[in-house]
Protein backbone atom coordinates (compact mmCIF):
# COMPACT_ATOMS: atom_id res chain seq x y z
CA UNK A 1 -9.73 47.78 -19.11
CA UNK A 2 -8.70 44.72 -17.57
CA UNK A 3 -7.35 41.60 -19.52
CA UNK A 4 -10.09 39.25 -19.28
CA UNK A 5 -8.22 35.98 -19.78
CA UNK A 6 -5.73 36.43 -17.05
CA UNK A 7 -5.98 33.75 -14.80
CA UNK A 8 -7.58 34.28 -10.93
CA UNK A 9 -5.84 34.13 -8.23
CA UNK A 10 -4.75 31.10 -6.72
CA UNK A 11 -6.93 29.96 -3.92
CA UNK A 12 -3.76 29.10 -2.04
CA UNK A 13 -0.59 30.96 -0.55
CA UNK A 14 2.52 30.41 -2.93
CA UNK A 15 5.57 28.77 -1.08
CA UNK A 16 6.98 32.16 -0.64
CA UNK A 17 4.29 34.02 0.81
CA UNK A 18 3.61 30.47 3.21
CA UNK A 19 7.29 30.45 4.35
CA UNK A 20 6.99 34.38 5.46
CA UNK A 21 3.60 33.68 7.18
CA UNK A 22 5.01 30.56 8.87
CA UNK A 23 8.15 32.42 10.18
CA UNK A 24 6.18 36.05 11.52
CA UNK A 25 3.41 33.28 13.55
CA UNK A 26 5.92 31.30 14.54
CA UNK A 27 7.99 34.14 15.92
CA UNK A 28 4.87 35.29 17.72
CA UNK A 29 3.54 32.10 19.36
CA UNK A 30 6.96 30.91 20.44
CA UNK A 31 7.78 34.08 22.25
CA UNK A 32 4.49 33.44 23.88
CA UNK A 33 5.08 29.92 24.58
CA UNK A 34 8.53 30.60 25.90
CA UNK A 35 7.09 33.62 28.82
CA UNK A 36 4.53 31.02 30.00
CA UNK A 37 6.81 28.14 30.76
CA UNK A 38 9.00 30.50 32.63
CA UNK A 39 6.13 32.05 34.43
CA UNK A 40 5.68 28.68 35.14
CA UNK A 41 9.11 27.75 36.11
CA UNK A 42 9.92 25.02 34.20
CA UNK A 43 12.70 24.25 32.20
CA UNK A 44 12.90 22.60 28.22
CA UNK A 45 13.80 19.19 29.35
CA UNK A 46 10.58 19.53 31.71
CA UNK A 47 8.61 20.47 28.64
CA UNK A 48 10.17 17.89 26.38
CA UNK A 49 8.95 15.13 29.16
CA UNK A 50 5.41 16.21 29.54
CA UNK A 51 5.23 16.20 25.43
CA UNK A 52 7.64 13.69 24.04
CA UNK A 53 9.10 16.25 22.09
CA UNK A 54 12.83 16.88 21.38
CA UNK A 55 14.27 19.51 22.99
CA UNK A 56 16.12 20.62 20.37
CA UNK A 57 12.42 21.56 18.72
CA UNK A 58 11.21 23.26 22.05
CA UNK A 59 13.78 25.78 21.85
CA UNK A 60 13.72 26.19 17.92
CA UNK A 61 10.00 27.00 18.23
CA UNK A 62 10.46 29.54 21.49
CA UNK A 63 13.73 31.08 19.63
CA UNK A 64 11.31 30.79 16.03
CA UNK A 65 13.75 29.12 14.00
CA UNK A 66 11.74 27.78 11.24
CA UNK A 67 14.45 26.57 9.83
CA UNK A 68 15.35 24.56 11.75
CA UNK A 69 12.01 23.22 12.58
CA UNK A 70 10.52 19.48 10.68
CA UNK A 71 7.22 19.83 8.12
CA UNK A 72 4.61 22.22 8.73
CA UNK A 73 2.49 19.83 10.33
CA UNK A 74 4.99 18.43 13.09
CA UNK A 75 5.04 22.28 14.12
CA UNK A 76 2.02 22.95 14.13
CA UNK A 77 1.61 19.73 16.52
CA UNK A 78 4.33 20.72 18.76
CA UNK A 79 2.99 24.02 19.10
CA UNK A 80 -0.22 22.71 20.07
CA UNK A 81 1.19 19.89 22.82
CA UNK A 82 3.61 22.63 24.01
CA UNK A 83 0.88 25.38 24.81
CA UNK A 84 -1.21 22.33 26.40
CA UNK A 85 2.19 21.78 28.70
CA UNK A 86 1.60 25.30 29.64
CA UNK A 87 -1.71 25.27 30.23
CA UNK A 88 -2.78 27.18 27.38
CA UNK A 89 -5.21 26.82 24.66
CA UNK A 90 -3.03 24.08 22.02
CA UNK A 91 -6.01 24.05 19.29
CA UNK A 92 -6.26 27.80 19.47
CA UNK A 93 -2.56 28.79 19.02
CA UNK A 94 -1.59 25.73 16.66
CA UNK A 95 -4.70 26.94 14.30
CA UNK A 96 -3.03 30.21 14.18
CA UNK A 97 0.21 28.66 12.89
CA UNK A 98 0.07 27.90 8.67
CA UNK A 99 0.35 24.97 7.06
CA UNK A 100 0.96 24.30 3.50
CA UNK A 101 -2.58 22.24 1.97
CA UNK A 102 -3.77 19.49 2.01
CA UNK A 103 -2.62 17.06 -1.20
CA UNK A 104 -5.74 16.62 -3.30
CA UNK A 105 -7.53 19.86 -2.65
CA UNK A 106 -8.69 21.35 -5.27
CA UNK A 107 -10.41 24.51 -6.11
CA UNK A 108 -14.12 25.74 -7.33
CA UNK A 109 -13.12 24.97 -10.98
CA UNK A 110 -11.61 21.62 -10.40
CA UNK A 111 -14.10 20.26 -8.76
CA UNK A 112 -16.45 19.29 -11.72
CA UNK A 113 -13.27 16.60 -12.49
CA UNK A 114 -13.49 15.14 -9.80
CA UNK A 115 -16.82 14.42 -9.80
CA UNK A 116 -16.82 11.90 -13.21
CA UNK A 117 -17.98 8.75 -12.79
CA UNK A 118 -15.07 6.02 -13.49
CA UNK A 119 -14.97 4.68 -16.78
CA UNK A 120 -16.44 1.57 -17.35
CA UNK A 121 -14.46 -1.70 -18.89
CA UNK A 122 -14.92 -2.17 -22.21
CA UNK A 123 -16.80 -6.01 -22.83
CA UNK A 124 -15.54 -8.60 -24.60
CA UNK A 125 -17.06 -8.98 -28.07
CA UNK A 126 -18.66 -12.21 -28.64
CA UNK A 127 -16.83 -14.97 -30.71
CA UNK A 128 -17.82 -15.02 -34.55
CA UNK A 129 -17.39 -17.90 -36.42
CA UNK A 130 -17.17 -18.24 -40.56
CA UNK A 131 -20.30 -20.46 -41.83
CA UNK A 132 -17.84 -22.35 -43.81
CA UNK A 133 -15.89 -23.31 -40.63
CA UNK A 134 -18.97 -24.53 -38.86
CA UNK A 135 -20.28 -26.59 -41.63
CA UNK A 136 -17.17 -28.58 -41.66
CA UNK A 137 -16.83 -28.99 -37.58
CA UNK A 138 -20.92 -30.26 -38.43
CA UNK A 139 -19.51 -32.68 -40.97
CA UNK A 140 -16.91 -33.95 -39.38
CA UNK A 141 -19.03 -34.68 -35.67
CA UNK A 142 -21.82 -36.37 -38.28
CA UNK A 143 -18.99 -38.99 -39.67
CA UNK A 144 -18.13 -39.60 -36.12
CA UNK A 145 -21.23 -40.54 -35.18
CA UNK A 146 -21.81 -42.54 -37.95
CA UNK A 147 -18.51 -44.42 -37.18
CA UNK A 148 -19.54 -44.86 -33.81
CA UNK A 149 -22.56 -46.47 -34.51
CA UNK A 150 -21.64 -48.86 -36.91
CA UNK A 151 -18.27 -50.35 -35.61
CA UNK A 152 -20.23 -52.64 -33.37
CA UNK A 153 -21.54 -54.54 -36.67
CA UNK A 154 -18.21 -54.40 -38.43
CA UNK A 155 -16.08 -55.50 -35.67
CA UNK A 156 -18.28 -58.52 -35.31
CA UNK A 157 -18.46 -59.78 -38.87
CA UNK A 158 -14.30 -59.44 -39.11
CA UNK A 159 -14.60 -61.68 -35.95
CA UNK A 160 -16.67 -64.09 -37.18
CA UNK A 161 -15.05 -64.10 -40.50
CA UNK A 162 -11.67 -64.93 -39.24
CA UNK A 163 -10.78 -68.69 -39.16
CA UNK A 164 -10.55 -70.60 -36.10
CA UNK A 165 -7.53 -71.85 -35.82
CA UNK A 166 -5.96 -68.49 -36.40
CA UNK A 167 -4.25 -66.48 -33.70
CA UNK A 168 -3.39 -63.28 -32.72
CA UNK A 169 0.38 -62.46 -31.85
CA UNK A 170 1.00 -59.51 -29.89
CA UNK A 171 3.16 -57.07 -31.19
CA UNK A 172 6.85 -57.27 -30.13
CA UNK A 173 7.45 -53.50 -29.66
CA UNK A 174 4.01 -53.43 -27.17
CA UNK A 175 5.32 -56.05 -25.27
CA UNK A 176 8.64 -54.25 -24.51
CA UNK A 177 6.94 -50.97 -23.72
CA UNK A 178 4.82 -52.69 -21.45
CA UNK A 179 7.91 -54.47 -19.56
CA UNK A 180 10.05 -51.26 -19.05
CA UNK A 181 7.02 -49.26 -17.56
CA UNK A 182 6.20 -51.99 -15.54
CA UNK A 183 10.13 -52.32 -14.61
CA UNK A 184 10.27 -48.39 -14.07
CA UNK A 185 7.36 -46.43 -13.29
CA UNK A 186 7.21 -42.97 -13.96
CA UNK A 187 8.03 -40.50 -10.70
CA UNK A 188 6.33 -37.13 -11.23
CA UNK A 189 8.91 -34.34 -10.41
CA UNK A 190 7.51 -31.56 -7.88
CA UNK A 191 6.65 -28.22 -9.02
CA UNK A 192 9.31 -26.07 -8.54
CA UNK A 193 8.78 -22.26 -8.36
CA UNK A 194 9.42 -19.40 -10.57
CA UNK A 195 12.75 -17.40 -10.50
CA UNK A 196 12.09 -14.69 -7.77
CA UNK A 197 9.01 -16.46 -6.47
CA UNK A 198 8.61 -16.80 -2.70
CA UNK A 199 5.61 -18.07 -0.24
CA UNK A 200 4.99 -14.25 1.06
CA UNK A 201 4.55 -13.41 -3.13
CA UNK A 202 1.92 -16.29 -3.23
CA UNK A 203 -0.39 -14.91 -1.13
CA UNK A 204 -2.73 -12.08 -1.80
CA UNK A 205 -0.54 -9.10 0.26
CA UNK A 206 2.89 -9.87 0.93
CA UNK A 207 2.89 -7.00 3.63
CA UNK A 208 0.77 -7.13 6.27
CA UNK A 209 1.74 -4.12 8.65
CA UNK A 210 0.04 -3.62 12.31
CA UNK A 211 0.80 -0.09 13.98
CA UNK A 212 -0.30 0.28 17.44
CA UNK A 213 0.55 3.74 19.34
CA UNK A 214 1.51 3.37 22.87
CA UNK A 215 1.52 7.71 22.97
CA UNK A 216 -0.01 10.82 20.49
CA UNK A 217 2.07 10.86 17.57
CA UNK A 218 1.38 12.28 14.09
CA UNK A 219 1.50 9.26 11.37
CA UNK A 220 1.59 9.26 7.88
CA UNK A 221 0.97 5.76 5.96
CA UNK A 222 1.78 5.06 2.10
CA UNK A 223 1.26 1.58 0.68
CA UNK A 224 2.67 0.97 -2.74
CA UNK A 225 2.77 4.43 -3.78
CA UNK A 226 -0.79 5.42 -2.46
CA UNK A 227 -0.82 7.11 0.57
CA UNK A 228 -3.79 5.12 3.25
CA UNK A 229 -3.92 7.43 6.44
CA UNK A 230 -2.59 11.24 7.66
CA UNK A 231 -3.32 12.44 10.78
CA UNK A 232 -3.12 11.97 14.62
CA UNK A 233 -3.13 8.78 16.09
CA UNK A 234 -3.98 8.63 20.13
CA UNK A 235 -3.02 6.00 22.54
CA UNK A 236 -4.44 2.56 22.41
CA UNK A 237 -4.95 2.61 18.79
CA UNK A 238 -4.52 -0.19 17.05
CA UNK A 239 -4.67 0.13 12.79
CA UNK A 240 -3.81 -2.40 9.99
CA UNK A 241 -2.65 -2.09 6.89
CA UNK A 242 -1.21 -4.32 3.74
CA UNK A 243 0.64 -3.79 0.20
CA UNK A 244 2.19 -5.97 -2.38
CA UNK A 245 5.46 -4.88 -1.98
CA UNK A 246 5.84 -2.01 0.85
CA UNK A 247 4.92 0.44 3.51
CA UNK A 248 6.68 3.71 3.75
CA UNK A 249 5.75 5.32 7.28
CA UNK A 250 6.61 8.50 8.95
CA UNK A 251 6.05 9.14 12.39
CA UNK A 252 6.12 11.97 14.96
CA UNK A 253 6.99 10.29 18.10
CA UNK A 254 8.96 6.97 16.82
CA UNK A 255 8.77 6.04 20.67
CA UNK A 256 5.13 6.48 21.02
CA UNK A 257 4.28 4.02 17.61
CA UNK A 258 5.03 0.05 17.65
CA UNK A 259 4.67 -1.99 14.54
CA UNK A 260 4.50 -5.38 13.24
CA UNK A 261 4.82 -6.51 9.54
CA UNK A 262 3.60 -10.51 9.21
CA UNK A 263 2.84 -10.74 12.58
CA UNK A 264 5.99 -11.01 13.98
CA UNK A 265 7.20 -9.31 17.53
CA UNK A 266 6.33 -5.82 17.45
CA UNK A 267 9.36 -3.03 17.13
CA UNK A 268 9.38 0.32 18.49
CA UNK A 269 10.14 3.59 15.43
CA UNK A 270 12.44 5.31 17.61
CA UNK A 271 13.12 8.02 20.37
CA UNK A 272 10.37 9.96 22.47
CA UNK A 273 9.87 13.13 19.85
CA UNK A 274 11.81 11.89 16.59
CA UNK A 275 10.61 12.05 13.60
CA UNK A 276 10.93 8.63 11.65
CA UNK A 277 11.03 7.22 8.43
CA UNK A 278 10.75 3.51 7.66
CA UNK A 279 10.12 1.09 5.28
CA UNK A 280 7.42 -2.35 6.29
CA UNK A 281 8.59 -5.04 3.75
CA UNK A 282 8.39 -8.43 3.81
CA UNK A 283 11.86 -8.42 5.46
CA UNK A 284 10.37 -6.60 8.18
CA UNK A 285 10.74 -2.60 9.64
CA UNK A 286 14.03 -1.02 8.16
CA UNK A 287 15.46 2.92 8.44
CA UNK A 288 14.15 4.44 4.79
CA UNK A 289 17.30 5.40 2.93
CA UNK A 290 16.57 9.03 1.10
């Protein structure tokens, strides 16, 4: 009888089983890939100019050297613009290749978690005040009014009771005050900003990135942790994006993607086929250090 609390099976391959299937398809499509470009009589650096991919990667695909081969998905993208090259069918043969899935899938039992509503923030409860306390603020506002109203008649009947030929002398200490802030007036000091404060901090997103891709190139965005776009990006796309602190990208084809953090001149990723990783701050595009 079978145990009824072991646990199904997973929905996706393990990185074992992947691995093997990438390698046998891989083996397969690249020996097909390399007969057609010699039945078509062109050579790697041929192929590498019609794609924008290294040849280094052309012939690590044809000889199916996985490991010496980028992510998953940059193979499965080379495979596809290399059969294209050839004039073969690239969605067909790069849908046959693998890939690992997609981050945030989940499976039939996780999906009822995903599907909570977001919890909502927790009001502020109203101010309570002790009776005692307000009956003395009522006291206290009562004897001001009360003052209020009657220092009209008392100032006038200390006037009028006052004799004529008396005088009032101003007080010497007033009179000095009264000199020196006349002599010196007081110069406000400008605000000065906090330690590790800057303009690009004071504004709502102190990244503002702008990619536009000149060529196809796969492109991979993550903004302060959270990643904002995965996929393809065609020529003549233009996309914009902003963080608080910074932009990790990854590109493809570094020569096929410009960008442009705070509007300033636009800068190129790199080399027709590279893959790329930098880092959009607000000291501009800079090589990510692993």
């Amino acid at each position: 009888m079978a145990d009824s609390t072991q646990a199904p099976p997973s929905e996706f391959p393990t990185g074992v089983s992947l691995q093997r299937e990438q390698a046998d398809a891989l083996s397969k499509l690249g020996e097909v890939l390399r007969q057609h470009r010699e039945h078509k009589g062109l050579s790697v650096e041929e192929i590498a100019g019609k794609t924008l991919i290294n040849p280094r990667h052309l012939r690590s695909i044809e000889a199916g050297r996985l490991d010496l081969l980028p992510e998953s998905v940059y193979v499965q993208g080379f495979i596809r613009r290399f059969a294209d090259a050839v004039c073969l069918d690239g969605s067909k043969l790069a849908s046959s290749f693998p890939t690992a899935p997609v981050a945030g899938a989940v499976g039939p039992g996780q999906a009822q978690l995903t599907s909570l509503p977001p919890r909502l923030p927790r009001l502020p409860q109203p101010l309570q005040l002790n009776p005692s306390v307000l009956y003395v603020f009522l006291g206290l506002g009562g004897l001001s009014v009360l003052t209020y109203l009657s220092w009209p008649t008392l100032s006038q009947s200390a006037f009028w009771s006052r004799p004529a030929n008396h005088s009032i002398s101003p007080d010497p200490g007033i009179q000095r005050l009264a000199a020196s802030a006349s002599a010196s007036p007081v110069r406000l000091a400008p605000v000065q900003p906090f330690p590790g404060q800057t303009p690009a901090s004071l504004s709502r997103s102190a990244v503002k990135l702008t990619v536009r891709a000149e060529g196809q190139s796969w492109l991979r965005v993550i903004a302060d942790g959270k990643t904002q776009f995965q996929g393809l990006v065609s020529a003549g796309e233009v996309k914009n994006w902003s963080a608080q602190e910074k932009i990790v990208i990854r590109a493809g084809n570094g020569a096929g993607v410009l960008a442009s953090v705070n509007d300033r001149p636009a800068q190129r990723l790199g080399k027709p086929g590279e893959v790329v990783d930098v880092v959009a701050s607000a000291n501009g595009v800079e090589p990510r250090h692993k």
